[in-house]
PDB file of N, CA and C in Angstrom:
ATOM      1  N   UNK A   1       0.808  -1.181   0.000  1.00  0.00           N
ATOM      2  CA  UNK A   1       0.000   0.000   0.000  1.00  0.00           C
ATOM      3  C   UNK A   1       0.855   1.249   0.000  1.00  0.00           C
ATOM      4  N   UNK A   2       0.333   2.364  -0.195  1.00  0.00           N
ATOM      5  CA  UNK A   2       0.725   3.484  -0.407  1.00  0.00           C
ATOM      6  C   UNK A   2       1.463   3.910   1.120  1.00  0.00           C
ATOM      7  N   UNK A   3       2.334   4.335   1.487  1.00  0.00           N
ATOM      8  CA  UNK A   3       2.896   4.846   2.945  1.00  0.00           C
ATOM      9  C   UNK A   3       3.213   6.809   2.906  1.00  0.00           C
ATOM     10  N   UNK A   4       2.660   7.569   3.507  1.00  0.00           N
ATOM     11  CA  UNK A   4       2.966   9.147   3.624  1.00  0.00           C
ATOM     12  C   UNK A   4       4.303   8.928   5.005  1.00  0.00           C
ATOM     13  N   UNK A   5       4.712  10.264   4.824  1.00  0.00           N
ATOM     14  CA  UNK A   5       5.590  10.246   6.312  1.00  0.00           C
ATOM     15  C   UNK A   5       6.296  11.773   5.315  1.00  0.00           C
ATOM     16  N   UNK A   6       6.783  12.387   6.673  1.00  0.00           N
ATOM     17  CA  UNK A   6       7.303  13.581   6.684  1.00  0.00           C
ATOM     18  C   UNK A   6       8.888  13.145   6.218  1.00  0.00           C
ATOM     19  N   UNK A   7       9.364  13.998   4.599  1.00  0.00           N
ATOM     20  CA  UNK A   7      10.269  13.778   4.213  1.00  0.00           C
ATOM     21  C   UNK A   7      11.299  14.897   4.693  1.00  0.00           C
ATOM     22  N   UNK A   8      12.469  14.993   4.931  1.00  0.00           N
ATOM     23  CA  UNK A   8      13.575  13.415   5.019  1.00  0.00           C
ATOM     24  C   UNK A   8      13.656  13.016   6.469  1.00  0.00           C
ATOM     25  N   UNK A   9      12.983  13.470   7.333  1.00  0.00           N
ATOM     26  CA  UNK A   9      12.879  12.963   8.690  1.00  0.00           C
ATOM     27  C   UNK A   9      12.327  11.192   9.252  1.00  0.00           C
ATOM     28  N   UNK A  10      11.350  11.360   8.602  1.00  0.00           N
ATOM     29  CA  UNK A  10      10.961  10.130   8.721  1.00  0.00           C
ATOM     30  C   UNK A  10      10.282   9.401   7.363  1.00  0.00           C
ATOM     31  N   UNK A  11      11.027   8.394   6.890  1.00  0.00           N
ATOM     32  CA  UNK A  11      11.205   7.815   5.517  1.00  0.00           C
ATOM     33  C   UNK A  11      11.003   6.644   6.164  1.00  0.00           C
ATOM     34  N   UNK A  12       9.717   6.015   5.372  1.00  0.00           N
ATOM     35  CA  UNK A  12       9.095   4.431   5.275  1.00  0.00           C
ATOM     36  C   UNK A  12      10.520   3.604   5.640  1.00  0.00           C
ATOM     37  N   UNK A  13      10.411   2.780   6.433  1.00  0.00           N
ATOM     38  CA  UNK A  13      11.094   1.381   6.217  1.00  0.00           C
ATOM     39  C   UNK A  13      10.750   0.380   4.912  1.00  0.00           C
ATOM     40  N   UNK A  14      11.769   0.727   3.815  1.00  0.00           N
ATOM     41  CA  UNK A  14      11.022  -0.196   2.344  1.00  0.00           C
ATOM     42  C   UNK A  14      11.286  -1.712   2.707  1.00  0.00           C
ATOM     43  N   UNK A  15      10.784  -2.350   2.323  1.00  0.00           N
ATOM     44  CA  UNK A  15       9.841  -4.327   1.880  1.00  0.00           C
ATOM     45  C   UNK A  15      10.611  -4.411   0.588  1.00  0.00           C
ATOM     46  N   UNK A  16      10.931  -5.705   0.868  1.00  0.00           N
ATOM     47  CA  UNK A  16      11.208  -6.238  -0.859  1.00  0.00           C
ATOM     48  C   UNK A  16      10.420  -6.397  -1.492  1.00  0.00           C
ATOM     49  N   UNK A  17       9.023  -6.225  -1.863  1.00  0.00           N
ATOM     50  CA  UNK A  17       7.783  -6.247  -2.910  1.00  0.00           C
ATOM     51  C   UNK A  17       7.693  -4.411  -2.878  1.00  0.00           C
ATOM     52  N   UNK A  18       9.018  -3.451  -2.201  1.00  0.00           N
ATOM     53  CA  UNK A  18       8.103  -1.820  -2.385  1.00  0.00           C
ATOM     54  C   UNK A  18       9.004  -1.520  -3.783  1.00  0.00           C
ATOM     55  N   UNK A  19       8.563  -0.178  -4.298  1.00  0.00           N
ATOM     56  CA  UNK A  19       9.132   0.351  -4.970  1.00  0.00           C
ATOM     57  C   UNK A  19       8.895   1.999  -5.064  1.00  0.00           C
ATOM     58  N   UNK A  20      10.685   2.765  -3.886  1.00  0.00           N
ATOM     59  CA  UNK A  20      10.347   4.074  -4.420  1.00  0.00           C
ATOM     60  C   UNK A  20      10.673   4.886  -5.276  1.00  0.00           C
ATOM     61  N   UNK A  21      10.029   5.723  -4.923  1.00  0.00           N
ATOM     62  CA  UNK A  21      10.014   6.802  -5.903  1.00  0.00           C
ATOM     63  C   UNK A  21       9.866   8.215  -5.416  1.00  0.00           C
ATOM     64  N   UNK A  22      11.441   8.576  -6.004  1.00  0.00           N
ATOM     65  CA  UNK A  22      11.984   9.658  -5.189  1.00  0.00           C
ATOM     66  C   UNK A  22      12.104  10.885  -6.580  1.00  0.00           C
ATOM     67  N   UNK A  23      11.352  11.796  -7.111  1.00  0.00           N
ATOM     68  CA  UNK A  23      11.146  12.571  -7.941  1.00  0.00           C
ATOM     69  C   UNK A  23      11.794  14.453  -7.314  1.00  0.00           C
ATOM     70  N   UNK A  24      12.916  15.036  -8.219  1.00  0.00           N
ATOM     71  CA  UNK A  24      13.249  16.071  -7.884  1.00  0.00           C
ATOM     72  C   UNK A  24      13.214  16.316  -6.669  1.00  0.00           C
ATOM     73  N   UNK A  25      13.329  15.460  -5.775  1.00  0.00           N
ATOM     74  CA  UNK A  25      13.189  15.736  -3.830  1.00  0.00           C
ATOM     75  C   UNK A  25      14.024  15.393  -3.302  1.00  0.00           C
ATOM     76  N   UNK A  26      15.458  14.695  -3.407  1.00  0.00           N
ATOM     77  CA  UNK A  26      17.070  14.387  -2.823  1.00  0.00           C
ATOM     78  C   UNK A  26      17.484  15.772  -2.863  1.00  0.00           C
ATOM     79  N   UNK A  27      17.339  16.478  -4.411  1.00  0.00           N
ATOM     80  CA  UNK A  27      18.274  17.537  -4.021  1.00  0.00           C
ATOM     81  C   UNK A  27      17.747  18.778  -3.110  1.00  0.00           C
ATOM     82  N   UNK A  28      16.611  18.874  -2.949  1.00  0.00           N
ATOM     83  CA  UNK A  28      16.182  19.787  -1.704  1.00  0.00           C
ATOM     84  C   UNK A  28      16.417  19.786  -0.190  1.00  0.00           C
ATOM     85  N   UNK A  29      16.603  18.529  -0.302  1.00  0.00           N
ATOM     86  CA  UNK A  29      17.612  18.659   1.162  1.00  0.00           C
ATOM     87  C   UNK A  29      18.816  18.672   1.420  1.00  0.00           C
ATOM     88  N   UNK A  30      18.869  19.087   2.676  1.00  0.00           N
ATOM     89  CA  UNK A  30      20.368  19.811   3.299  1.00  0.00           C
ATOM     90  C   UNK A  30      21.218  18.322   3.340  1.00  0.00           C
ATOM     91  N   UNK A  31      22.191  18.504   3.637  1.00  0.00           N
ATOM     92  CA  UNK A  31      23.228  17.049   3.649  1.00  0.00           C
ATOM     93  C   UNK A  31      22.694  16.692   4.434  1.00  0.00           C
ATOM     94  N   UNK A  32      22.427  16.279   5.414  1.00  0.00           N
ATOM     95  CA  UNK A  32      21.735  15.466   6.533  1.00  0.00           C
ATOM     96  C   UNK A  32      20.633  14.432   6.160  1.00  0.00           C
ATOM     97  N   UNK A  33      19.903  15.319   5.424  1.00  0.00           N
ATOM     98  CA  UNK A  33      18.808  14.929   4.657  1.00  0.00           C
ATOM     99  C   UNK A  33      19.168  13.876   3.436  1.00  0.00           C
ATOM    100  N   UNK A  34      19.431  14.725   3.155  1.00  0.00           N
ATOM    101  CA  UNK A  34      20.038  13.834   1.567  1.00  0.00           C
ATOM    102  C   UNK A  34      20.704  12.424   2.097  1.00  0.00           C
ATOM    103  N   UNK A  35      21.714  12.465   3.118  1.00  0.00           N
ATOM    104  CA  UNK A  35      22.446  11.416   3.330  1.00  0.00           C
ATOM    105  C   UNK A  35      21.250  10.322   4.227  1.00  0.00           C
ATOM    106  N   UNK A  36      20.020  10.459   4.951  1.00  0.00           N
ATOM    107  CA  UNK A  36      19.328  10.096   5.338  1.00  0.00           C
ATOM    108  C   UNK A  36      18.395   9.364   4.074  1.00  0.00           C
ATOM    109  N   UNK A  37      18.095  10.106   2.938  1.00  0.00           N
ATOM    110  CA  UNK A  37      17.656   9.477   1.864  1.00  0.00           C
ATOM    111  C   UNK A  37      17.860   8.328   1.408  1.00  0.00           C
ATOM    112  N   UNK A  38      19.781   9.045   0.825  1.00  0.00           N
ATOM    113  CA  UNK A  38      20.190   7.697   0.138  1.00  0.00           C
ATOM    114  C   UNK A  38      20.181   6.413   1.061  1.00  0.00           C
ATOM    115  N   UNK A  39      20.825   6.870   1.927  1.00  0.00           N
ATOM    116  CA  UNK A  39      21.050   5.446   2.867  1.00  0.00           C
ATOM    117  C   UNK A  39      19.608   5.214   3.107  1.00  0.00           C
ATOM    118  N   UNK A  40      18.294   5.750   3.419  1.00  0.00           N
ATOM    119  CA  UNK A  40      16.800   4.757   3.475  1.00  0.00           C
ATOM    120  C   UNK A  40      16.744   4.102   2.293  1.00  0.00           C
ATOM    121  N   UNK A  41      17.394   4.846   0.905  1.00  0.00           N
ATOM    122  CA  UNK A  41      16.754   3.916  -0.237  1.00  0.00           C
ATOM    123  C   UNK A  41      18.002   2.558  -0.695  1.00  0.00           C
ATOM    124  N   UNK A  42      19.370   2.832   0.044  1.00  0.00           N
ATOM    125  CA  UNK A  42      19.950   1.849  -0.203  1.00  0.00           C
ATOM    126  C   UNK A  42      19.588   0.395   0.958  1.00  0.00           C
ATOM    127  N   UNK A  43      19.363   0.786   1.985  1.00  0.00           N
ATOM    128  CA  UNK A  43      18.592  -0.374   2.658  1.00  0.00           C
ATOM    129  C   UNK A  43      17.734  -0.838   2.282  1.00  0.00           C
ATOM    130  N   UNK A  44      16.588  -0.067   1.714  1.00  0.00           N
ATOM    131  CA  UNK A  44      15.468  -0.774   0.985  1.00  0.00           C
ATOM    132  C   UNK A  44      16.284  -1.822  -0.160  1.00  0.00           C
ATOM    133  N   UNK A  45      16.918  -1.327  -1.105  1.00  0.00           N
ATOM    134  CA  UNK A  45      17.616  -2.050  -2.194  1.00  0.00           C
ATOM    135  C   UNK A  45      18.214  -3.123  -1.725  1.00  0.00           C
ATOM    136  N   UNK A  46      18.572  -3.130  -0.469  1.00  0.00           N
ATOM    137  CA  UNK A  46      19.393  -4.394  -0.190  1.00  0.00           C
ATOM    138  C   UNK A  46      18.807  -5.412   0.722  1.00  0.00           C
ATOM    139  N   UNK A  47      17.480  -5.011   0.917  1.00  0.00           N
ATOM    140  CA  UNK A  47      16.100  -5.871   1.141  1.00  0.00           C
ATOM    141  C   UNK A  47      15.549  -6.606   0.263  1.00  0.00           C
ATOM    142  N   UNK A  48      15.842  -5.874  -0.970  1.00  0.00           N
ATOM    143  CA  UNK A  48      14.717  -6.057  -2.432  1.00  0.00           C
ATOM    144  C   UNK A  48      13.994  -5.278  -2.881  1.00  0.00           C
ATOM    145  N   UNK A  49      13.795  -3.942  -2.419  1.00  0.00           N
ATOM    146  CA  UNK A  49      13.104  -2.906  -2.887  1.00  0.00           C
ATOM    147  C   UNK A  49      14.029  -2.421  -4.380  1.00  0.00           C
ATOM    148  N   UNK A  50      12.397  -1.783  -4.851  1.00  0.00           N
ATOM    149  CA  UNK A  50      13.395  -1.255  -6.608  1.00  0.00           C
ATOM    150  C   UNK A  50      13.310   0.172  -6.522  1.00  0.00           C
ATOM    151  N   UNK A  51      14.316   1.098  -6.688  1.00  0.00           N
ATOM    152  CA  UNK A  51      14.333   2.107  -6.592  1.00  0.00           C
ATOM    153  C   UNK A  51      14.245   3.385  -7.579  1.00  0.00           C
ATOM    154  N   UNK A  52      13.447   4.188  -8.138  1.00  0.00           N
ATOM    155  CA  UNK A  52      13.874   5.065  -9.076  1.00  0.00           C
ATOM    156  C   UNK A  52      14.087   6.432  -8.165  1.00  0.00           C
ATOM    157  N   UNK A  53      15.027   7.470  -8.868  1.00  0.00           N
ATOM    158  CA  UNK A  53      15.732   8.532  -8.373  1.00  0.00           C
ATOM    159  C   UNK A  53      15.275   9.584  -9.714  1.00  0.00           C
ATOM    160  N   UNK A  54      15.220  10.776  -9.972  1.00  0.00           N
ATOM    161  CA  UNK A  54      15.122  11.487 -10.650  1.00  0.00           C
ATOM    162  C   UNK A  54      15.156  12.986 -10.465  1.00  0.00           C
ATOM    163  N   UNK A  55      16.223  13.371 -10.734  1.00  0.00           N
ATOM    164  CA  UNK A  55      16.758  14.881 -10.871  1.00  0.00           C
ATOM    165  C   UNK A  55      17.203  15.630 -11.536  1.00  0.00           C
ATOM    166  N   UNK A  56      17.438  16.492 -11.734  1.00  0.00           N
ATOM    167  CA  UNK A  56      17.702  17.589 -12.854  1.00  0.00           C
ATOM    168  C   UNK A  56      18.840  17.087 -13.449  1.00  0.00           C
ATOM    169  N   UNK A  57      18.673  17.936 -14.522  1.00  0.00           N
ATOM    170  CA  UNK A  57      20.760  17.275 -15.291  1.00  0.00           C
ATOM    171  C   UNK A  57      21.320  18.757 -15.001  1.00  0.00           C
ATOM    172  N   UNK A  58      21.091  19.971 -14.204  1.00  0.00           N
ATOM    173  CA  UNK A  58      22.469  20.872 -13.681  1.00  0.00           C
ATOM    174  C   UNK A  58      22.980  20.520 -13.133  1.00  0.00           C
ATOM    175  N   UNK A  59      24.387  20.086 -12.911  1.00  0.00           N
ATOM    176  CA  UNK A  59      25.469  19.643 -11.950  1.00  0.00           C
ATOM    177  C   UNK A  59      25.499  20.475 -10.914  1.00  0.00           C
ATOM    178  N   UNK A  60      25.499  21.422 -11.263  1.00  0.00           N
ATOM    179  CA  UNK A  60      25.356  22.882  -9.722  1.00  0.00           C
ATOM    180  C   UNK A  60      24.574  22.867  -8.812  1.00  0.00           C
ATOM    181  N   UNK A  61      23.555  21.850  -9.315  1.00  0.00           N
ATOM    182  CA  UNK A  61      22.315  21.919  -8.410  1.00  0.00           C
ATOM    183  C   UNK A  61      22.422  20.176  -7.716  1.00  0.00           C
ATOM    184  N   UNK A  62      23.127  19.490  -8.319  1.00  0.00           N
ATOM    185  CA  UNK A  62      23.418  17.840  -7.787  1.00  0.00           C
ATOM    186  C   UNK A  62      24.737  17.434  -7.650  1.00  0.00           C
ATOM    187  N   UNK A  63      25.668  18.548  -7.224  1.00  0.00           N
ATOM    188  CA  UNK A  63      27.162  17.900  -7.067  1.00  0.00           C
ATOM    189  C   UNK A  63      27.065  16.710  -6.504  1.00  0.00           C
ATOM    190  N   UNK A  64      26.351  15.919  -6.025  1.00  0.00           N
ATOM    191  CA  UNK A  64      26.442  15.251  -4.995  1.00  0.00           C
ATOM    192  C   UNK A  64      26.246  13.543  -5.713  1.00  0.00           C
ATOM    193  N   UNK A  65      25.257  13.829  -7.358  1.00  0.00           N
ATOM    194  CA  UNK A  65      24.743  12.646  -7.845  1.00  0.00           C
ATOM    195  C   UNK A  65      26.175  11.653  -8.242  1.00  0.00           C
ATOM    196  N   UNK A  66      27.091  12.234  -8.652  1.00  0.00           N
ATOM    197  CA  UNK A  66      28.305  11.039  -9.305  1.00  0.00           C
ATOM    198  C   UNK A  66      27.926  10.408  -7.764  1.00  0.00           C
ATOM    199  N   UNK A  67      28.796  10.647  -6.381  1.00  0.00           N
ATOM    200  CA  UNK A  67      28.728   9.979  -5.157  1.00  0.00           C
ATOM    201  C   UNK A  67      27.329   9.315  -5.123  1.00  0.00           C
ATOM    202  N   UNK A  68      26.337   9.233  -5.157  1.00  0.00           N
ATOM    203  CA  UNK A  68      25.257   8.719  -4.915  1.00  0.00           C
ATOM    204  C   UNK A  68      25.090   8.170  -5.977  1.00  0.00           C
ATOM    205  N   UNK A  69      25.579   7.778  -7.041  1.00  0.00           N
ATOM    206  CA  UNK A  69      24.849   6.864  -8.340  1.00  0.00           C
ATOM    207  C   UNK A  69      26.666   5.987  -8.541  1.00  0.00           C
ATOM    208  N   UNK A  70      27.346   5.867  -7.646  1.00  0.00           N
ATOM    209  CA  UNK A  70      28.043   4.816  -7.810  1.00  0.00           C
ATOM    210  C   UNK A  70      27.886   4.271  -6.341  1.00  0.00           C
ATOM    211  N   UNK A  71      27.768   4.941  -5.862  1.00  0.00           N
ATOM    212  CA  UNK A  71      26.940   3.865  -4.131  1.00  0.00           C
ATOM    213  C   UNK A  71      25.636   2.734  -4.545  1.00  0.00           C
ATOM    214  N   UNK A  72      24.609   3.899  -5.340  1.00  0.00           N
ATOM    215  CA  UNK A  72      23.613   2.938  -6.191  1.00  0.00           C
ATOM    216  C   UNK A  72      24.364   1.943  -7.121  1.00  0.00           C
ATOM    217  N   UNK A  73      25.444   2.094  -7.921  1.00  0.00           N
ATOM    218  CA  UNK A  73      26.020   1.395  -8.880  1.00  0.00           C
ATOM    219  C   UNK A  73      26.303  -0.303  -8.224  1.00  0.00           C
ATOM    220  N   UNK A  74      26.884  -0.157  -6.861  1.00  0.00           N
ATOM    221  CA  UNK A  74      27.253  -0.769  -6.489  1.00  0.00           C
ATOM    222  C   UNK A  74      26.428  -1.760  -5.588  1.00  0.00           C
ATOM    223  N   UNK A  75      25.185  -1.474  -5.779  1.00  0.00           N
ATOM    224  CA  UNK A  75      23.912  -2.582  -5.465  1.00  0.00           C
ATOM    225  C   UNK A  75      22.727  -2.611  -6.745  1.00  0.00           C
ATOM    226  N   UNK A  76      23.743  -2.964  -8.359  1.00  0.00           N
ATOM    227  CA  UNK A  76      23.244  -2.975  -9.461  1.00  0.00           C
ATOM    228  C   UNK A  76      22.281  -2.262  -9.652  1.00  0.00           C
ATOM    229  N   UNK A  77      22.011  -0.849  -9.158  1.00  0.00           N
ATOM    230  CA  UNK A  77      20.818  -0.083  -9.918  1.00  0.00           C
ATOM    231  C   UNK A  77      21.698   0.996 -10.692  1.00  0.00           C
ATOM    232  N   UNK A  78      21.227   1.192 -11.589  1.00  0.00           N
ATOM    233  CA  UNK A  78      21.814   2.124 -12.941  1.00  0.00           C
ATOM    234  C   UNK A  78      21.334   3.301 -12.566  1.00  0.00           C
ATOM    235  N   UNK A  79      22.421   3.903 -13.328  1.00  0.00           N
ATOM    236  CA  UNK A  79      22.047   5.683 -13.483  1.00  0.00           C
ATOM    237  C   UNK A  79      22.593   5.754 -14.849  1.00  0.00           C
ATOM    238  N   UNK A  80      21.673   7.000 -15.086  1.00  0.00           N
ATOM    239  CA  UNK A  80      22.466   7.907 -16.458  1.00  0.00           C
ATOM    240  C   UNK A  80      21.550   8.926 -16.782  1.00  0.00           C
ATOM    241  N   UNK A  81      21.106   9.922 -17.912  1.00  0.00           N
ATOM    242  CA  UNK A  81      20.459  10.696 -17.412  1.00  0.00           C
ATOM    243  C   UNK A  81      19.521  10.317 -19.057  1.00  0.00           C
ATOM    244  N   UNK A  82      18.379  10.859 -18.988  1.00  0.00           N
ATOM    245  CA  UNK A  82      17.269  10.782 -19.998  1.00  0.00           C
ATOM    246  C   UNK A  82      16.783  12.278 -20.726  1.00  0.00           C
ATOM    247  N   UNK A  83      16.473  12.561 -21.644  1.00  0.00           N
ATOM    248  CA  UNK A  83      16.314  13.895 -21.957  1.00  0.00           C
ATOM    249  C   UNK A  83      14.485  13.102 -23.191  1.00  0.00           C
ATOM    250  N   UNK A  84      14.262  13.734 -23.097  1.00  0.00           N
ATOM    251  CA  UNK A  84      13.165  13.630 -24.607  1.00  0.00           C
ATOM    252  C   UNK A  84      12.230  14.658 -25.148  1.00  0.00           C
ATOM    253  N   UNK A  85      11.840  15.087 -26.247  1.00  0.00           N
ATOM    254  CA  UNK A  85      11.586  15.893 -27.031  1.00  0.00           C
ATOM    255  C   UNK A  85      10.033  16.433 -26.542  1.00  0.00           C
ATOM    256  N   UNK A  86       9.195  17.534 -26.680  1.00  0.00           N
ATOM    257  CA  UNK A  86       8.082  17.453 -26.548  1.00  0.00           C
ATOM    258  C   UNK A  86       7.525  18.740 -26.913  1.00  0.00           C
ATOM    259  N   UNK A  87       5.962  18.685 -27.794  1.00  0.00           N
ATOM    260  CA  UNK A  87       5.282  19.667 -28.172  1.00  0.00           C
ATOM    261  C   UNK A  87       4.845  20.547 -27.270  1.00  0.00           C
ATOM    262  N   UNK A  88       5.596  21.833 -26.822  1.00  0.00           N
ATOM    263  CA  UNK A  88       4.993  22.589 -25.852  1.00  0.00           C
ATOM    264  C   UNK A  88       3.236  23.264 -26.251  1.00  0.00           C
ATOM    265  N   UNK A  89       2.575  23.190 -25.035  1.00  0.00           N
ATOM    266  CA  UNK A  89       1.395  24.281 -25.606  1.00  0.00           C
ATOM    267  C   UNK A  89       1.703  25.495 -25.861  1.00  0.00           C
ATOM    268  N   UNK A  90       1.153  26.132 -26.596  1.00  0.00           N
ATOM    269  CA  UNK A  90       1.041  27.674 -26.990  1.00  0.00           C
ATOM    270  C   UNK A  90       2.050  28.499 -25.805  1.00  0.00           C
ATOM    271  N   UNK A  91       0.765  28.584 -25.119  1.00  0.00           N
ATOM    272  CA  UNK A  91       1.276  29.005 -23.457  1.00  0.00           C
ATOM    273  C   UNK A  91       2.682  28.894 -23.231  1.00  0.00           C
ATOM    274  N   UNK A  92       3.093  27.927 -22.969  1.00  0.00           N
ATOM    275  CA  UNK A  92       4.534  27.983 -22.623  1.00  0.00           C
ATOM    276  C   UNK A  92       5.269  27.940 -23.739  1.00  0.00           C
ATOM    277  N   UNK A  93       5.032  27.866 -25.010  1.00  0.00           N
ATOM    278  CA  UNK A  93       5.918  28.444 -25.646  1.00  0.00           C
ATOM    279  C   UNK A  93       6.335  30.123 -25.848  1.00  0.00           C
ATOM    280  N   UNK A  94       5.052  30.542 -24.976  1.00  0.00           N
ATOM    281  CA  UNK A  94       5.223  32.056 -24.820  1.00  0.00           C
ATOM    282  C   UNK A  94       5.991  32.635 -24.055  1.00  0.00           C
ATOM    283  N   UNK A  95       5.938  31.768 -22.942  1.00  0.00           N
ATOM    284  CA  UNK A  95       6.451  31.978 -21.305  1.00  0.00           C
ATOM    285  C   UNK A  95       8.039  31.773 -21.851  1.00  0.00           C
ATOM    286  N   UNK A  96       8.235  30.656 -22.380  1.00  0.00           N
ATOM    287  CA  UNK A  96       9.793  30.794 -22.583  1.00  0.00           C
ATOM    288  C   UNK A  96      10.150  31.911 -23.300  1.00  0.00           C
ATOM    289  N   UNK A  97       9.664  32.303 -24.608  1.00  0.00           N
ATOM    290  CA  UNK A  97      10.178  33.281 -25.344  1.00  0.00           C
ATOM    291  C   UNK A  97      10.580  34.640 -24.371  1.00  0.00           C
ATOM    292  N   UNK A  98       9.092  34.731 -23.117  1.00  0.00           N
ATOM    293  CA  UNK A  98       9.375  36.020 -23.115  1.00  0.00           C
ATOM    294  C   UNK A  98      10.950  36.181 -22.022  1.00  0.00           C
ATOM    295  N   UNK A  99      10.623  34.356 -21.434  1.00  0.00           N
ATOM    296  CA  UNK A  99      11.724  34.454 -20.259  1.00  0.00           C
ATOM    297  C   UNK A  99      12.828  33.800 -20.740  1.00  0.00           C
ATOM    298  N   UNK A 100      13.353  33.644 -22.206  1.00  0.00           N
ATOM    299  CA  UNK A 100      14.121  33.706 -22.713  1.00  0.00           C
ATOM    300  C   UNK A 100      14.673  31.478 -22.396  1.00  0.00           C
ATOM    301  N   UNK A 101      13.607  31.122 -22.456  1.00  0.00           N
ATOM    302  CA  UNK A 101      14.240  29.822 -21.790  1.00  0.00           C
ATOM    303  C   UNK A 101      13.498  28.877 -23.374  1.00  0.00           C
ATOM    304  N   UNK A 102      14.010  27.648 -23.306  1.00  0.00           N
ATOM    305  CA  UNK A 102      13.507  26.975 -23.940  1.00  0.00           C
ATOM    306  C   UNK A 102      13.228  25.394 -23.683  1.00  0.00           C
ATOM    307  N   UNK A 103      11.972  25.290 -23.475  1.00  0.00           N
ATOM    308  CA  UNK A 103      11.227  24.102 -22.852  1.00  0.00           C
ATOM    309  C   UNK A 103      10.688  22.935 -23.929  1.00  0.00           C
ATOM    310  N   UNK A 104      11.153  22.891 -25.426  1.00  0.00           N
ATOM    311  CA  UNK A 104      10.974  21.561 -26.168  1.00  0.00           C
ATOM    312  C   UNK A 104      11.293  20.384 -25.627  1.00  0.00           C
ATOM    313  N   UNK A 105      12.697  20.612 -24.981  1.00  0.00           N
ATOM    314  CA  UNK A 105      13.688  19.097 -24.633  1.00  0.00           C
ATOM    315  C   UNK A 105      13.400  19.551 -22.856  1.00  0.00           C
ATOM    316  N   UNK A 106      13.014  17.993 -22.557  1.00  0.00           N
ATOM    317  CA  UNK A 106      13.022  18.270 -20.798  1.00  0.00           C
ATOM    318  C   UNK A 106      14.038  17.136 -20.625  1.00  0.00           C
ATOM    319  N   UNK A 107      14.717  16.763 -19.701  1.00  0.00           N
ATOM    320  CA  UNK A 107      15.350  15.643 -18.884  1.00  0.00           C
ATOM    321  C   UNK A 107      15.801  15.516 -18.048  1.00  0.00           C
ATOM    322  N   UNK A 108      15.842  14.766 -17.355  1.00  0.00           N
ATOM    323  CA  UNK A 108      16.510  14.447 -15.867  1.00  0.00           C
ATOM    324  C   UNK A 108      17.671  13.167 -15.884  1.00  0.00           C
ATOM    325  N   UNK A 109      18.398  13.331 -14.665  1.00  0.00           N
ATOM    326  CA  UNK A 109      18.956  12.466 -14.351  1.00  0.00           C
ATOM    327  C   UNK A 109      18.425  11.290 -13.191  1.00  0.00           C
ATOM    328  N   UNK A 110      18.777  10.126 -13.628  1.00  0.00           N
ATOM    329  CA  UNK A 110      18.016   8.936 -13.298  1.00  0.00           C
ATOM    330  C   UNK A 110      18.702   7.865 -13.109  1.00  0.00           C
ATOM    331  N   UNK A 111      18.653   7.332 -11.432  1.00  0.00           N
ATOM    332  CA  UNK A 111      18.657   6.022 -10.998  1.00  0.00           C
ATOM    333  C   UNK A 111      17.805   5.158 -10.858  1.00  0.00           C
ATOM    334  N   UNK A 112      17.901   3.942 -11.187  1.00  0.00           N
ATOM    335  CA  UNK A 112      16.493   3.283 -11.512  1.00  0.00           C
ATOM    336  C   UNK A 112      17.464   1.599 -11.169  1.00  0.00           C
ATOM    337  N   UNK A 113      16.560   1.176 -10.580  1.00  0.00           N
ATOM    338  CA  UNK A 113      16.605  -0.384  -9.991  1.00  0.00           C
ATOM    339  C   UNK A 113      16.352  -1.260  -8.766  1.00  0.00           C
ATOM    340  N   UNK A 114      17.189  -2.137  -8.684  1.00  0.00           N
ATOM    341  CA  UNK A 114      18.446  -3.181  -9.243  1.00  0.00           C
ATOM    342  C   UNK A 114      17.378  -3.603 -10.383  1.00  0.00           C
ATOM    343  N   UNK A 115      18.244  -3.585 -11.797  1.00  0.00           N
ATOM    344  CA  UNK A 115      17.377  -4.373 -12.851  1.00  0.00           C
ATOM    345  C   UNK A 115      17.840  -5.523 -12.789  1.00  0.00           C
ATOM    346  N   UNK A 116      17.346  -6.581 -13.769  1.00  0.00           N
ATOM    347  CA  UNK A 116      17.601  -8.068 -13.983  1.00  0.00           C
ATOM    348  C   UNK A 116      17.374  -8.982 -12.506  1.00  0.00           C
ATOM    349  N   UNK A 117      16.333  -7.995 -11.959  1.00  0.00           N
ATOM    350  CA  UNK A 117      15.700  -9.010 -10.798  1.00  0.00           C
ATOM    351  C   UNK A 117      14.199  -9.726 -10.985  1.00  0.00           C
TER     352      UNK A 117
END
């Protein structure tokens, strides 16, 4: 079933049948936090839980992912990062022009596993 709990303080104990899912929310916390993360989601992994991770591709904003995606590496869940193409609406193709950004290509960087289980 679904589990809530106040993040990064108190993080589910994961089951080998869970699978989380941790979306743009590692890098918002302070080191404490963050290091409280990884290590809840590498215990889960080494229970049997499958893990996906997903964060921005600025390095400025995730110095921290090389260290945390070869800790993951090293209980076979992969990283690398994903980008893919997409028809903006009207709307935000406006919003970028006027704010000078461009929102066709989105992607993140992504840990995802242990596969081949």
């Amino acid at each position: 079933g679904t589990q809530r709990a106040l993040l990064p303080a108190r993080i589910p104990r994961l089951e080998a049948s869970d699978l989380a899912v941790a979306g743009w929310f590692v890098s918002e916390c302070d080191d404490a936090g963050r290091e409280r993360v990884l290590a809840a989601l590498e215990r889960g992994v080494d229970v049997g839980a499958r893990v996906v991770v997903l964060e921005p591709l600025a390095g400025r904003i995730v110095p921290w992912w090389d260290d945390a995606a070869a800790r993951f590496a090293a209980r076979q869940v992969a990283s690398g990062s994903v980008r893919w193409r997409m028809q903006r609406p009207e709307w935000i193709a406006r919003m970028d022009k006027a704010a000078g950004l461009d929102h066709r290509e989105l992607g993140a960087r992504i840990a995802v596993g242990p596969l081949g289980r």
